[in-house]
N, C-alpha and C. Protein backbone atom coordinates (compact mmCIF):
# COMPACT_ATOMS: atom_id res chain seq x y z
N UNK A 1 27.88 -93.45 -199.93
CA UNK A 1 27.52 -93.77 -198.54
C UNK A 1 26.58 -92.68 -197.99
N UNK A 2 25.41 -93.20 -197.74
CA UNK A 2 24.41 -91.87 -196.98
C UNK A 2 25.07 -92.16 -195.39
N UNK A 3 25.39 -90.90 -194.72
CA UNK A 3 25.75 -90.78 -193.50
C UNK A 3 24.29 -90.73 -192.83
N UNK A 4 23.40 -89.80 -193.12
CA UNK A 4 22.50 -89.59 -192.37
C UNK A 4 21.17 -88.68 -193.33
N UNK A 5 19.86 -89.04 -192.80
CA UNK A 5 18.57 -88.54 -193.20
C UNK A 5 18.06 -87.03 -192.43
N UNK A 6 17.50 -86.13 -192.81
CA UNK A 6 17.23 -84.95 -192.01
C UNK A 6 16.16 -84.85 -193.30
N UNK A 7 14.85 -85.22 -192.22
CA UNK A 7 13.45 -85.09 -192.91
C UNK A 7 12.20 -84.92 -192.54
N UNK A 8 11.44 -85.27 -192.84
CA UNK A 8 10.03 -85.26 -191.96
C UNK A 8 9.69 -87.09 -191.27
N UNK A 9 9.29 -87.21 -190.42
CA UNK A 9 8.84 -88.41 -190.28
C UNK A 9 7.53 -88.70 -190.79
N UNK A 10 7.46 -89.83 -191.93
CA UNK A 10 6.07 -90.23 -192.15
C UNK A 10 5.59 -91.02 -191.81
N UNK A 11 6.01 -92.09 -191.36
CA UNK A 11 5.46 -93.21 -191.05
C UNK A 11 6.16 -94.30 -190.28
N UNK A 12 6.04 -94.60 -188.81
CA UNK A 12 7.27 -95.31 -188.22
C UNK A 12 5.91 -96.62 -187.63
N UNK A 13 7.42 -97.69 -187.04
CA UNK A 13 6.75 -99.19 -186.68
C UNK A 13 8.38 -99.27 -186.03
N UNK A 14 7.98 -100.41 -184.66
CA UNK A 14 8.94 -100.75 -184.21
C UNK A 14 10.06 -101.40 -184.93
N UNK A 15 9.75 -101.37 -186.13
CA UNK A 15 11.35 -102.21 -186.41
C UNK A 15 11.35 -100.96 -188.48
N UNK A 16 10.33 -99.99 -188.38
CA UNK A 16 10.78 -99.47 -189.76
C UNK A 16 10.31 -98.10 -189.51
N UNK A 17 10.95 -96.90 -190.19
CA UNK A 17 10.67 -95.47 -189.92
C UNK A 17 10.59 -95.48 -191.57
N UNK A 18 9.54 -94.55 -192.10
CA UNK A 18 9.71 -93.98 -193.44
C UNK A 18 10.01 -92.08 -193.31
N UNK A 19 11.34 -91.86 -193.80
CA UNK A 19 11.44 -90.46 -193.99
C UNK A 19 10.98 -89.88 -195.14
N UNK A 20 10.37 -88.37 -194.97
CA UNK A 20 10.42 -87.70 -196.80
C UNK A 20 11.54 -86.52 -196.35
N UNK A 21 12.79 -86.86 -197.05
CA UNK A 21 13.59 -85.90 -197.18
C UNK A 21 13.61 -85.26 -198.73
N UNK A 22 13.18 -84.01 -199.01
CA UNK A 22 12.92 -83.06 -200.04
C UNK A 22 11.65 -83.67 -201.26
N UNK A 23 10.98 -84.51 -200.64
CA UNK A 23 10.22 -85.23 -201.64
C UNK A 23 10.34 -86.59 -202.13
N UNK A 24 11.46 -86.74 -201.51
CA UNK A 24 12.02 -89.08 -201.46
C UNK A 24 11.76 -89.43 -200.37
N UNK A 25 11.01 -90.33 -200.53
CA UNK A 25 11.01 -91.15 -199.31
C UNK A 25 11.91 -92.51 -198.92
N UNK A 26 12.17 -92.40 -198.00
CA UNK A 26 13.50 -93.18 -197.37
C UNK A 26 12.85 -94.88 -196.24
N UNK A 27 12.91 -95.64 -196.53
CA UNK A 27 12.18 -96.33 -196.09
C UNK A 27 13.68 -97.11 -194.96
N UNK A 28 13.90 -96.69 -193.71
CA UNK A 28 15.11 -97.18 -193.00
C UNK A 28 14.72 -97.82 -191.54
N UNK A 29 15.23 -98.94 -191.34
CA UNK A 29 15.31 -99.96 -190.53
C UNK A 29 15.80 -99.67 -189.52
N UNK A 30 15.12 -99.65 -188.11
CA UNK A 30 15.44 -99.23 -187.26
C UNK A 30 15.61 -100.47 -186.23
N UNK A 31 16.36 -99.97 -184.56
CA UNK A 31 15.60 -101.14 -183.76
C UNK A 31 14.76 -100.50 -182.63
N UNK A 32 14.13 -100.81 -181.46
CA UNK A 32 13.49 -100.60 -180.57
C UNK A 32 13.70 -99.65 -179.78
N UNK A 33 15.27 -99.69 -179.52
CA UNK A 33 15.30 -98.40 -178.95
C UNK A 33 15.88 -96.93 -179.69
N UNK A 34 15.72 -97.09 -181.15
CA UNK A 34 15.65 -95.76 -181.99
C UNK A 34 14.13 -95.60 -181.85
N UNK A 35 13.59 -96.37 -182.24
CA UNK A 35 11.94 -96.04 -182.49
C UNK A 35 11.27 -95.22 -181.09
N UNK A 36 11.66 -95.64 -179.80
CA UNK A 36 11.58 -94.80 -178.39
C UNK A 36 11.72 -93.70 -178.88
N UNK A 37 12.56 -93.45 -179.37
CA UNK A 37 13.26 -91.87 -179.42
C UNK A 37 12.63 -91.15 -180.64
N UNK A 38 12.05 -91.79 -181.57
CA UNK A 38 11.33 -91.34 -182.60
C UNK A 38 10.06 -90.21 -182.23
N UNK A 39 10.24 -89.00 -183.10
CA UNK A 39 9.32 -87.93 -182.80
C UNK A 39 7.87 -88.72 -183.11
N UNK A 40 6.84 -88.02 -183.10
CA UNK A 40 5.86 -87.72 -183.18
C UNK A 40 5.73 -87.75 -185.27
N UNK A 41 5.04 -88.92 -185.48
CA UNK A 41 4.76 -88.90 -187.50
C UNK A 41 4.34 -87.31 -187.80
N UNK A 42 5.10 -86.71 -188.84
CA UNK A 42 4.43 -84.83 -189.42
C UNK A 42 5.82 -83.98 -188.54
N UNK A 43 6.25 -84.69 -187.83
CA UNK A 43 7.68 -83.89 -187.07
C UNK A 43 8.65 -84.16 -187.89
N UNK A 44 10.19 -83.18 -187.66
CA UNK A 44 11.04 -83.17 -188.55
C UNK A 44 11.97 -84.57 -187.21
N UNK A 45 12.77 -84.66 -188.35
CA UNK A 45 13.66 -86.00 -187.94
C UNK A 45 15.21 -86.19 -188.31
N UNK A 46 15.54 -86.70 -187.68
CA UNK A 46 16.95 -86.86 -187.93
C UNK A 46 17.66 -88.14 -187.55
N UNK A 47 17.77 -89.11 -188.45
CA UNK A 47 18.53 -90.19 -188.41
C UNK A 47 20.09 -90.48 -188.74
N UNK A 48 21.20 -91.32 -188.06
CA UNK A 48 21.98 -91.66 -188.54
C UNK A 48 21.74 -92.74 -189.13
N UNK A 49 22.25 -92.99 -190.30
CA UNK A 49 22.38 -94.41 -190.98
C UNK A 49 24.01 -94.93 -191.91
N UNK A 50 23.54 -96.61 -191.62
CA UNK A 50 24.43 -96.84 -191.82
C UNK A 50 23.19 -97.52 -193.64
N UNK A 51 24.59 -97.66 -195.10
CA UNK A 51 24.02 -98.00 -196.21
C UNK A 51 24.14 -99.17 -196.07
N UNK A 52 23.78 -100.36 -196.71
CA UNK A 52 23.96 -101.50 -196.78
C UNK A 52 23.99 -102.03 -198.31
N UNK A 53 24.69 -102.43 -198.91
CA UNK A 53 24.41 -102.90 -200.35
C UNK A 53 24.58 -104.54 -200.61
N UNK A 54 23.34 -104.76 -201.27
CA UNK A 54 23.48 -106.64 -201.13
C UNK A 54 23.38 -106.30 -202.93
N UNK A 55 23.50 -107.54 -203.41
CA UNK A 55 23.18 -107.65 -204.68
C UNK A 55 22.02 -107.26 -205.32
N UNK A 56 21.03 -108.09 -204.57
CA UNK A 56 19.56 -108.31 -204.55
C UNK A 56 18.75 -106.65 -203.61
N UNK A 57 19.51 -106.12 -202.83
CA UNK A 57 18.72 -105.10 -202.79
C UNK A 57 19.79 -103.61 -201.80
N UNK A 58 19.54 -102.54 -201.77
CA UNK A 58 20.11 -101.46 -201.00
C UNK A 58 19.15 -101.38 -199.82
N UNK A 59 20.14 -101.17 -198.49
CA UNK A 59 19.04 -101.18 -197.45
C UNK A 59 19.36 -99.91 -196.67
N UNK A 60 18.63 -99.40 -195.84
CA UNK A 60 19.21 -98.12 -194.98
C UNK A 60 18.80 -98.58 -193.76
N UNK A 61 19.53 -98.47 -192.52
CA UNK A 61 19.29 -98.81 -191.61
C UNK A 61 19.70 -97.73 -190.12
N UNK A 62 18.99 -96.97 -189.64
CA UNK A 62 18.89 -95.75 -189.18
C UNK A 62 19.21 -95.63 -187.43
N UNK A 63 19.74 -94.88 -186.84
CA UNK A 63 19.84 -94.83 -185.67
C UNK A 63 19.69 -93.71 -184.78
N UNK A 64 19.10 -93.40 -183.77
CA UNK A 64 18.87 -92.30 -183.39
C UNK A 64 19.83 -91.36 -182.43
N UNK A 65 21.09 -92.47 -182.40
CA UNK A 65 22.35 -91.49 -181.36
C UNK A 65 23.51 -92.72 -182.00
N UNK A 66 24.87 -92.10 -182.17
CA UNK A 66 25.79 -92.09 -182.47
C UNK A 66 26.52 -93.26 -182.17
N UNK A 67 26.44 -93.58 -180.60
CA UNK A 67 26.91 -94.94 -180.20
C UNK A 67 26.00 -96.09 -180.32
N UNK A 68 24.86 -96.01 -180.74
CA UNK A 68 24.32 -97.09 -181.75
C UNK A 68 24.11 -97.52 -182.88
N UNK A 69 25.05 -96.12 -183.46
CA UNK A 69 25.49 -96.50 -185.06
C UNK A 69 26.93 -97.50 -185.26
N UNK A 70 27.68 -97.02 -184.13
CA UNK A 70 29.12 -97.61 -183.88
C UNK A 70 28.84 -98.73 -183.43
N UNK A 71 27.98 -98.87 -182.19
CA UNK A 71 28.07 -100.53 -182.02
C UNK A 71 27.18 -101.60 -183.07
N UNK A 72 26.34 -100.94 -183.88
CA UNK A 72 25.90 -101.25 -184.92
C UNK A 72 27.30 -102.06 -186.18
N UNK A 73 27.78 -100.89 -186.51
CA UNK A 73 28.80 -101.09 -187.34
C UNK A 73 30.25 -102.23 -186.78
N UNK A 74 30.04 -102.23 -185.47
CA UNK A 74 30.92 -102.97 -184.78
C UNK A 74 30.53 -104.78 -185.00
N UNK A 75 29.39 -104.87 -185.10
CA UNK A 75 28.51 -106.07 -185.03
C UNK A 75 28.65 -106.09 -186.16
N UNK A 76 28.20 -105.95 -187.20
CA UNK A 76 28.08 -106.28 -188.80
C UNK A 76 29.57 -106.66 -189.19
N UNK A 77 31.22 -106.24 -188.37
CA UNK A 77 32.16 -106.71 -188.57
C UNK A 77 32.27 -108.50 -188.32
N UNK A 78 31.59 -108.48 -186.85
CA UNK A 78 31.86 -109.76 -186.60
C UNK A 78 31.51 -111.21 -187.76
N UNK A 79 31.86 -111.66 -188.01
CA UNK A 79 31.73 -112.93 -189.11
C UNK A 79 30.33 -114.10 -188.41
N UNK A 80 29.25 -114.15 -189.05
CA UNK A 80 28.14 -114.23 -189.01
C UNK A 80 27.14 -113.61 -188.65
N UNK A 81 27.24 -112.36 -188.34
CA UNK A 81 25.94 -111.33 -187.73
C UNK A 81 26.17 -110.75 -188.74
N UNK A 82 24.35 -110.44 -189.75
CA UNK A 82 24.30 -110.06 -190.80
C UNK A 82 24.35 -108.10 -190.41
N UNK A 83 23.19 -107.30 -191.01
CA UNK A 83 22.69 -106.33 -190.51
C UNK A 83 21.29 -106.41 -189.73
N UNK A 84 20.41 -107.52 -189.84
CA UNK A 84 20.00 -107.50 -190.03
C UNK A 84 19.53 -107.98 -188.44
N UNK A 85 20.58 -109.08 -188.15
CA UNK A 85 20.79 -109.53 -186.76
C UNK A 85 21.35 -108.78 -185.84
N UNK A 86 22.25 -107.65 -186.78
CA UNK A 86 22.82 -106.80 -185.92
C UNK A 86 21.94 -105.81 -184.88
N UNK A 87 20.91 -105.62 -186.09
CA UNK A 87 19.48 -104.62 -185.53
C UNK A 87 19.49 -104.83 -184.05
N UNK A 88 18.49 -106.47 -184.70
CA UNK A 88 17.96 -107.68 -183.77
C UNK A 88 18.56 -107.30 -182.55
N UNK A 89 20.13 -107.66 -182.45
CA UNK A 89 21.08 -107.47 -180.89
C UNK A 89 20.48 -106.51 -180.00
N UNK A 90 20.87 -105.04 -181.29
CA UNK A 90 20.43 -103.85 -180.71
C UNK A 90 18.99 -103.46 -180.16
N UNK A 91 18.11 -104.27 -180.65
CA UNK A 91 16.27 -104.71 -180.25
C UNK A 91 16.61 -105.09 -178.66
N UNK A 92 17.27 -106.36 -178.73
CA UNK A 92 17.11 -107.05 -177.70
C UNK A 92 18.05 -106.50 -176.22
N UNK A 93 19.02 -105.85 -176.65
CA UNK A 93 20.21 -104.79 -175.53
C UNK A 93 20.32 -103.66 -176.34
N UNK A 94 20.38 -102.86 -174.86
CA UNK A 94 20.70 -101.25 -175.25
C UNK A 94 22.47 -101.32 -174.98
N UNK A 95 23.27 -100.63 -175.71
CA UNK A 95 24.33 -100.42 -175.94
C UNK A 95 25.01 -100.70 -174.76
N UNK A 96 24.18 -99.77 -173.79
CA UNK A 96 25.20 -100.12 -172.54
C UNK A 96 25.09 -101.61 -171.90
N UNK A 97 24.15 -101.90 -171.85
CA UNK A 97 23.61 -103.72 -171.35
C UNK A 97 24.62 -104.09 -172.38
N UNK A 98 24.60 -104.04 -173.51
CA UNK A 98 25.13 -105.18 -174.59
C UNK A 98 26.79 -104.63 -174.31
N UNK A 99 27.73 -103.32 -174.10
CA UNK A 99 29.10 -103.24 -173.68
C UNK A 99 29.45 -104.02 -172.67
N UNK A 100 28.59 -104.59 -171.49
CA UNK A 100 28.60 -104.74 -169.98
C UNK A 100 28.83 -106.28 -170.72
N UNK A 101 28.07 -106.42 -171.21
CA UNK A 101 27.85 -108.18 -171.30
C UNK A 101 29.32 -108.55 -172.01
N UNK A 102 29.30 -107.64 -172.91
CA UNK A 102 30.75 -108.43 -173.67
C UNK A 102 32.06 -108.31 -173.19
N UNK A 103 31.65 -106.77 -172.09
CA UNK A 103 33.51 -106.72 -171.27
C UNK A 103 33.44 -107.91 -170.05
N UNK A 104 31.96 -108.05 -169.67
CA UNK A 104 32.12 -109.73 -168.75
C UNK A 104 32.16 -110.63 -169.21
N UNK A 105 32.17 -110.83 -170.83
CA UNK A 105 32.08 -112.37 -171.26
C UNK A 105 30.95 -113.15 -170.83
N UNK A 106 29.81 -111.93 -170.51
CA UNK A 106 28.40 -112.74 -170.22
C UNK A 106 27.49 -113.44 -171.39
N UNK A 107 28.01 -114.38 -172.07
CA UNK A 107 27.47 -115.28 -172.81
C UNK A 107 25.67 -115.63 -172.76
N UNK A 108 25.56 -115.73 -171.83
CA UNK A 108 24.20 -116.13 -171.71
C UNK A 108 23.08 -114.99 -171.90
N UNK A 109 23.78 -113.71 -171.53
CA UNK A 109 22.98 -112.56 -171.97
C UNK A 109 22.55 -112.11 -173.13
N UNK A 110 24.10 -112.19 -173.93
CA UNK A 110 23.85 -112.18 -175.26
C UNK A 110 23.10 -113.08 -175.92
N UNK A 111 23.25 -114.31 -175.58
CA UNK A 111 22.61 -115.69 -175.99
C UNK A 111 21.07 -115.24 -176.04
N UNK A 112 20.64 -114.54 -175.50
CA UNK A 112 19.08 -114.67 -174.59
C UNK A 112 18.71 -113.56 -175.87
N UNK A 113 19.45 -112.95 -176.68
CA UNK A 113 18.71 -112.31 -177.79
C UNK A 113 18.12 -113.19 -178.92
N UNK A 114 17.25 -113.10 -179.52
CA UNK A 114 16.49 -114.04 -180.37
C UNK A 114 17.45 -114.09 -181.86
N UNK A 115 17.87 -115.13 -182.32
CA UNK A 115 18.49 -114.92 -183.34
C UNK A 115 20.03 -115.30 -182.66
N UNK A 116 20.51 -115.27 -181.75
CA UNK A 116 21.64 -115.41 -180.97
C UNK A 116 21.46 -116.74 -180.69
N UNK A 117 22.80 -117.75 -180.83
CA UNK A 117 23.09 -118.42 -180.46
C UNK A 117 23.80 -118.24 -179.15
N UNK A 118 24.75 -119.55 -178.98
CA UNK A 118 25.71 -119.54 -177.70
C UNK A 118 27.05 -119.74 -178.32
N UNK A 119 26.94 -120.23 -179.99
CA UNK A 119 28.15 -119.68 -180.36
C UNK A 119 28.54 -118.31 -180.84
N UNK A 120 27.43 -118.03 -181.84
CA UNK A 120 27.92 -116.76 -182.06
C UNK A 120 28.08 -115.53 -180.97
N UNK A 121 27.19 -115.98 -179.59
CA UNK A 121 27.63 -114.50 -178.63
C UNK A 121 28.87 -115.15 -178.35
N UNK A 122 30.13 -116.30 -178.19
CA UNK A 122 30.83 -116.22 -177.89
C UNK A 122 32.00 -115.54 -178.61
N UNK A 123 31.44 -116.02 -179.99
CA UNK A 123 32.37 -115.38 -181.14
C UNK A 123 32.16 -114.00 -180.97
N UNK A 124 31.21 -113.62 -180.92
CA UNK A 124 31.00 -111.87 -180.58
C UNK A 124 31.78 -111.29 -179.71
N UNK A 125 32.09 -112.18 -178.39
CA UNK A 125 32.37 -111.57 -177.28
C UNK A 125 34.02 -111.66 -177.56
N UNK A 126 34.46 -112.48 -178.03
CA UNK A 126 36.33 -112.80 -178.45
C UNK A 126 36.32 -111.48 -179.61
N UNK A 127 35.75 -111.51 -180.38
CA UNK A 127 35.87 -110.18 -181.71
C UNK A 127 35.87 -109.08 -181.16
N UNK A 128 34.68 -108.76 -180.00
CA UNK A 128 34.38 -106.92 -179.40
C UNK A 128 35.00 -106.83 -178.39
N UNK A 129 35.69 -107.78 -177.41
CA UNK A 129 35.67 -107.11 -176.45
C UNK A 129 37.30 -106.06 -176.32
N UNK A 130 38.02 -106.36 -177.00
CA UNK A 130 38.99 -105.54 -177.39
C UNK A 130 38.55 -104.02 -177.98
N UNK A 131 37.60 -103.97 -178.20
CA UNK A 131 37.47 -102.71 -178.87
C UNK A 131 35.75 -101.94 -178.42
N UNK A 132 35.67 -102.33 -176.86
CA UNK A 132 34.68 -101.82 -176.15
C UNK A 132 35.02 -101.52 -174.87
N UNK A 133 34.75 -100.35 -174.24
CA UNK A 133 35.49 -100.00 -172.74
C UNK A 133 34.59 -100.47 -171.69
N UNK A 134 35.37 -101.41 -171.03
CA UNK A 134 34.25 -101.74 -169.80
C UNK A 134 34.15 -100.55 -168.64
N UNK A 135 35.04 -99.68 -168.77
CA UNK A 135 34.81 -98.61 -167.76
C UNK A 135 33.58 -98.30 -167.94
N UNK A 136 33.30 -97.77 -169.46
CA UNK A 136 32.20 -96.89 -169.90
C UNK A 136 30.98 -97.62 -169.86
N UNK A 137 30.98 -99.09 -169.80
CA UNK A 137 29.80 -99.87 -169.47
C UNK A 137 29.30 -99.78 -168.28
N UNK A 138 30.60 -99.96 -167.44
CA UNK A 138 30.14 -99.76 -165.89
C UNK A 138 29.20 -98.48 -165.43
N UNK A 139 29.72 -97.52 -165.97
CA UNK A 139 29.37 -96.46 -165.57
C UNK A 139 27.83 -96.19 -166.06
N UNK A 140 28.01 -96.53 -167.32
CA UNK A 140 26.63 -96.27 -168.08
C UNK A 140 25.32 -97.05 -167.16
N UNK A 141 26.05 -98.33 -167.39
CA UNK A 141 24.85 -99.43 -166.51
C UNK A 141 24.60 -99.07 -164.87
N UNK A 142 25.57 -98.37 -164.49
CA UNK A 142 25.15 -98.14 -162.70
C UNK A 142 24.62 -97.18 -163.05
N UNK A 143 25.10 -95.93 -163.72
CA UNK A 143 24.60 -93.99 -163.51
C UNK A 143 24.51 -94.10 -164.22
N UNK A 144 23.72 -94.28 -165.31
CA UNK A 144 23.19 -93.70 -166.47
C UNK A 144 23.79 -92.90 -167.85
N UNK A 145 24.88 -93.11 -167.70
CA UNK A 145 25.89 -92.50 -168.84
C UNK A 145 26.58 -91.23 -168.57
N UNK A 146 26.03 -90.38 -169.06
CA UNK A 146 26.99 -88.85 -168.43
C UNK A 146 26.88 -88.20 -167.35
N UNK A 147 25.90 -88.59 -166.52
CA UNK A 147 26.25 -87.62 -165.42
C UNK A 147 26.81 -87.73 -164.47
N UNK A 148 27.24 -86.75 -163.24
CA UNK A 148 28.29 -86.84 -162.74
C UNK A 148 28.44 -87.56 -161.86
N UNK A 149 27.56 -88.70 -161.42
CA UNK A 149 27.91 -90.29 -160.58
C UNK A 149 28.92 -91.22 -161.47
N UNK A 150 28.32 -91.18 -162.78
CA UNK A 150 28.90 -92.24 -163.87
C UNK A 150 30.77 -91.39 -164.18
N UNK A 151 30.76 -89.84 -164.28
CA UNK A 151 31.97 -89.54 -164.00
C UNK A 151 32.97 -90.40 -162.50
N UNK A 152 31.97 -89.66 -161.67
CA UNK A 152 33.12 -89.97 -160.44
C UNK A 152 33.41 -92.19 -160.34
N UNK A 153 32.18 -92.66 -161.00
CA UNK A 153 32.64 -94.01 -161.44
C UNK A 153 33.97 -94.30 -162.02
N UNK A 154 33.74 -93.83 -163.01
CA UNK A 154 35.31 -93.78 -163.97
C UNK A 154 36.60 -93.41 -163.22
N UNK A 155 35.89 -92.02 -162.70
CA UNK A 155 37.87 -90.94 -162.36
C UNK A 155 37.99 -92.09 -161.01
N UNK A 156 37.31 -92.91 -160.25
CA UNK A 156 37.68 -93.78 -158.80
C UNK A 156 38.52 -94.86 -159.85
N UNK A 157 38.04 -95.55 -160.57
CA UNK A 157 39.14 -96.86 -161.31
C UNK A 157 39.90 -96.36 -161.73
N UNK A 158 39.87 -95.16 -162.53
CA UNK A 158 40.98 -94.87 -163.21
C UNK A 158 42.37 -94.21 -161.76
N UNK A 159 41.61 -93.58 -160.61
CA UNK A 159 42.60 -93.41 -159.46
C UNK A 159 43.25 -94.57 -159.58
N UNK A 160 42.33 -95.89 -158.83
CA UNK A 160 42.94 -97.22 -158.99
C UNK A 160 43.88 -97.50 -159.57
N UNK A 161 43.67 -97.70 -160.89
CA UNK A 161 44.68 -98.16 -161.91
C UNK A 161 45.81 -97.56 -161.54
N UNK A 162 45.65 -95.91 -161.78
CA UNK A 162 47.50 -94.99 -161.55
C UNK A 162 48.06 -95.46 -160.08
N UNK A 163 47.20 -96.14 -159.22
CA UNK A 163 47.69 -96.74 -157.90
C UNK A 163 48.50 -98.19 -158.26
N UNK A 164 48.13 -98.73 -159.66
CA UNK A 164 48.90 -99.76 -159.47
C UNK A 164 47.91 -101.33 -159.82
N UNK A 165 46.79 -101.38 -159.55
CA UNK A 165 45.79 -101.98 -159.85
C UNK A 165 45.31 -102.71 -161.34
N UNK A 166 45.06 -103.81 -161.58
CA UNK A 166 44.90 -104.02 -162.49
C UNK A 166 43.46 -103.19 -162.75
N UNK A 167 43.43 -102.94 -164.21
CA UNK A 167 41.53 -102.20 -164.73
C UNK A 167 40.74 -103.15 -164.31
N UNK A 168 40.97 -104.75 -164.56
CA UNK A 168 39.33 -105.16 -164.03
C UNK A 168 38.94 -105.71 -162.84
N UNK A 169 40.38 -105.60 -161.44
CA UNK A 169 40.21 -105.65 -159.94
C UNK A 169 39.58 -103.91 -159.86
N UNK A 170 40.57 -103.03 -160.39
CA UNK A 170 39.89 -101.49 -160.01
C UNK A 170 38.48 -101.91 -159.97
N UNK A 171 37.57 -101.40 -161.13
CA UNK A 171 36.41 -102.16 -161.94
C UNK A 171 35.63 -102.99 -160.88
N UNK A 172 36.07 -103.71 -160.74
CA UNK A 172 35.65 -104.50 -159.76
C UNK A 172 35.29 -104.50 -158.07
N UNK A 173 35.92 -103.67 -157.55
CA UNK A 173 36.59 -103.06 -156.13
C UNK A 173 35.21 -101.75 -156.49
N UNK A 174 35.71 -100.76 -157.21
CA UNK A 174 34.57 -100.04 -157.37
C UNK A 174 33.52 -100.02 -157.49
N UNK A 175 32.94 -101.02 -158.01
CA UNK A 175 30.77 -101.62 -158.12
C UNK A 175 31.21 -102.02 -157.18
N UNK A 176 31.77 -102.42 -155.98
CA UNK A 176 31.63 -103.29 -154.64
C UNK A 176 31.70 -102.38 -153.72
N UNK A 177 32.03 -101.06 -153.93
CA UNK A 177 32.14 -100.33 -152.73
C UNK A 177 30.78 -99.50 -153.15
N UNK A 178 30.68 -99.01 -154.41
CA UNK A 178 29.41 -98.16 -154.83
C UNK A 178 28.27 -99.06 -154.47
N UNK A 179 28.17 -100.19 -154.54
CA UNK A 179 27.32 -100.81 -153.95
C UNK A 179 27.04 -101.56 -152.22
N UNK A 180 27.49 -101.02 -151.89
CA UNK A 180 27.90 -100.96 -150.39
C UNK A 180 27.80 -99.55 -149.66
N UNK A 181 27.29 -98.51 -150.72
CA UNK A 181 26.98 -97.60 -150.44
C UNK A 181 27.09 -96.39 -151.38
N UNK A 182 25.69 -96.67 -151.55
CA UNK A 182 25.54 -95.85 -153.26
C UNK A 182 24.81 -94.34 -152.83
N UNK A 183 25.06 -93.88 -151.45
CA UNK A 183 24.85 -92.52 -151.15
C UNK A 183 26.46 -91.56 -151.80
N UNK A 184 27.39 -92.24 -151.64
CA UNK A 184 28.92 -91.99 -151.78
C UNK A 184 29.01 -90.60 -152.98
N UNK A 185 29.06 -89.63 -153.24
CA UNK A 185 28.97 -88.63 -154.20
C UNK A 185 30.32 -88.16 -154.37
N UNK A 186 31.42 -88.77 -153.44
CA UNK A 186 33.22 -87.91 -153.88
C UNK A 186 33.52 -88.81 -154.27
N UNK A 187 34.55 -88.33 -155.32
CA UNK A 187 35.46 -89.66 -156.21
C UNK A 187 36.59 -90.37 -154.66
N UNK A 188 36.94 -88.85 -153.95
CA UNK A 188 37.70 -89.55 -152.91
C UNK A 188 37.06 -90.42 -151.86
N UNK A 189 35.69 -90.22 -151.77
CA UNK A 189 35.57 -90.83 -150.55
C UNK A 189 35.19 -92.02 -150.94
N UNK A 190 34.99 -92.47 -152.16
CA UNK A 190 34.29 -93.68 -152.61
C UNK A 190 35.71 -95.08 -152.74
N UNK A 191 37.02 -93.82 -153.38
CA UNK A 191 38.20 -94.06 -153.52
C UNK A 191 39.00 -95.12 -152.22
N UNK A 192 38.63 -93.89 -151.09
CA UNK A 192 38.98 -94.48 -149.81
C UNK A 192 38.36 -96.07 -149.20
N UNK A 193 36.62 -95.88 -149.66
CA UNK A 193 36.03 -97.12 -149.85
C UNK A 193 36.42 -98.11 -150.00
N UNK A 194 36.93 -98.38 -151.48
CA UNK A 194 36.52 -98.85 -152.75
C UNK A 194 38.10 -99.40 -151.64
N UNK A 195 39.70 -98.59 -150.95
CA UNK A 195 40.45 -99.40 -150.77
C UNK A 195 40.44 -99.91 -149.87
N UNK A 196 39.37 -99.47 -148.34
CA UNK A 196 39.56 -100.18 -147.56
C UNK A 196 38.80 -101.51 -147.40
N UNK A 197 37.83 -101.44 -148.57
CA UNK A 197 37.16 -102.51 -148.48
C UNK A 197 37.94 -103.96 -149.49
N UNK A 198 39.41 -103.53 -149.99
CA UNK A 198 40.02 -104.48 -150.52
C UNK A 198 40.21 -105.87 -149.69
């Protein structure tokens, strides 16, 4: 199993990067938003990849951050998304769009990727959504992932919840108050919000 490439970049395209790591060149499949993140061709590089072995051929397929290797690998579980479609998903949604869609059971979003049906995003969405946090979608998709809006997102539902709340009224109560007033910067005062606006 190759975990990962650490090489020079020689030659990239929106959907293929070629590495030379020590004198091999690595020819690995990327999607749209690894290739964003892709240095400059003659720069050093660093890919995660996942191996792929078919009969007919070995494939490498590369990622440029960690939670798009996982939701990568998460997709290739589901029963009809090859790797290949899996990319594709990842082309068409960024991790956090594509967590959001499947903790709402937004079918039509997923659908709207090329290669996606309306069965298989449903089958997708019954297979992942057990094993994707809609907190962390929320947060990602309003604030941007780690910083400290997308924190105080989280620590307000998760108040919720230890109040008694189901996770996806919390969840819910919270984008309705953050959006009702997205100056809000305390977990408490958003908290207070988020209950009086129940």
């Amino acid at each position: 199993m190759i975990a990962f490439l650490n090489g020079t970049l020689v030659d990239k395209t929106p959907s293929l990067a070629t590495l030379d790591v020590h004198g091999v060149g690595y020819e690995v499949f990327i999607s749209l938003s690894t290739y964003d993140r892709l240095p400059a061709t003659g720069a050093p590089c660093r890919l995660l990849t996942c191996h792929h072995v078919r009969e007919d051929a070995q494939l490498l397929f590369g990622f440029a951050q960690p939670e798009e290797k996982r939701m990568f690998e998460r997709l290739v579980d589901v029963n009809g998304i090859g790797p290949k479609l899996a990319l594709s998903v990842l082309s068409g949604l960024t991790v956090a769009e594509l967590t959001a869609a499947i903790a709402e059971g937004n079918v039509k979003r997923i659908s709207s990727v090329h290669g996606i049906g309306k069965k298989t995003a449903e089958r997708l969405i019954v297979e992942l959504r057990d094993k994707v946090d809609p907190l962390e979608a929320f947060a990602s998709r309003t604030a941007g992932g780690g910083d400290p809006q997308a924190a105080m997102l989280r620590d307000t539902v998760l108040a919720l919840t230890s109040l008694g709340f189901p996770q996806e009224q919390a969840r819910k109560m919270v984008q309705a108050a953050h959006e009702a007033d997205p100056a809000v910067q305390d977990t408490e005062a958003l908290l207070r919000r988020a209950l009086s606006s129940k």
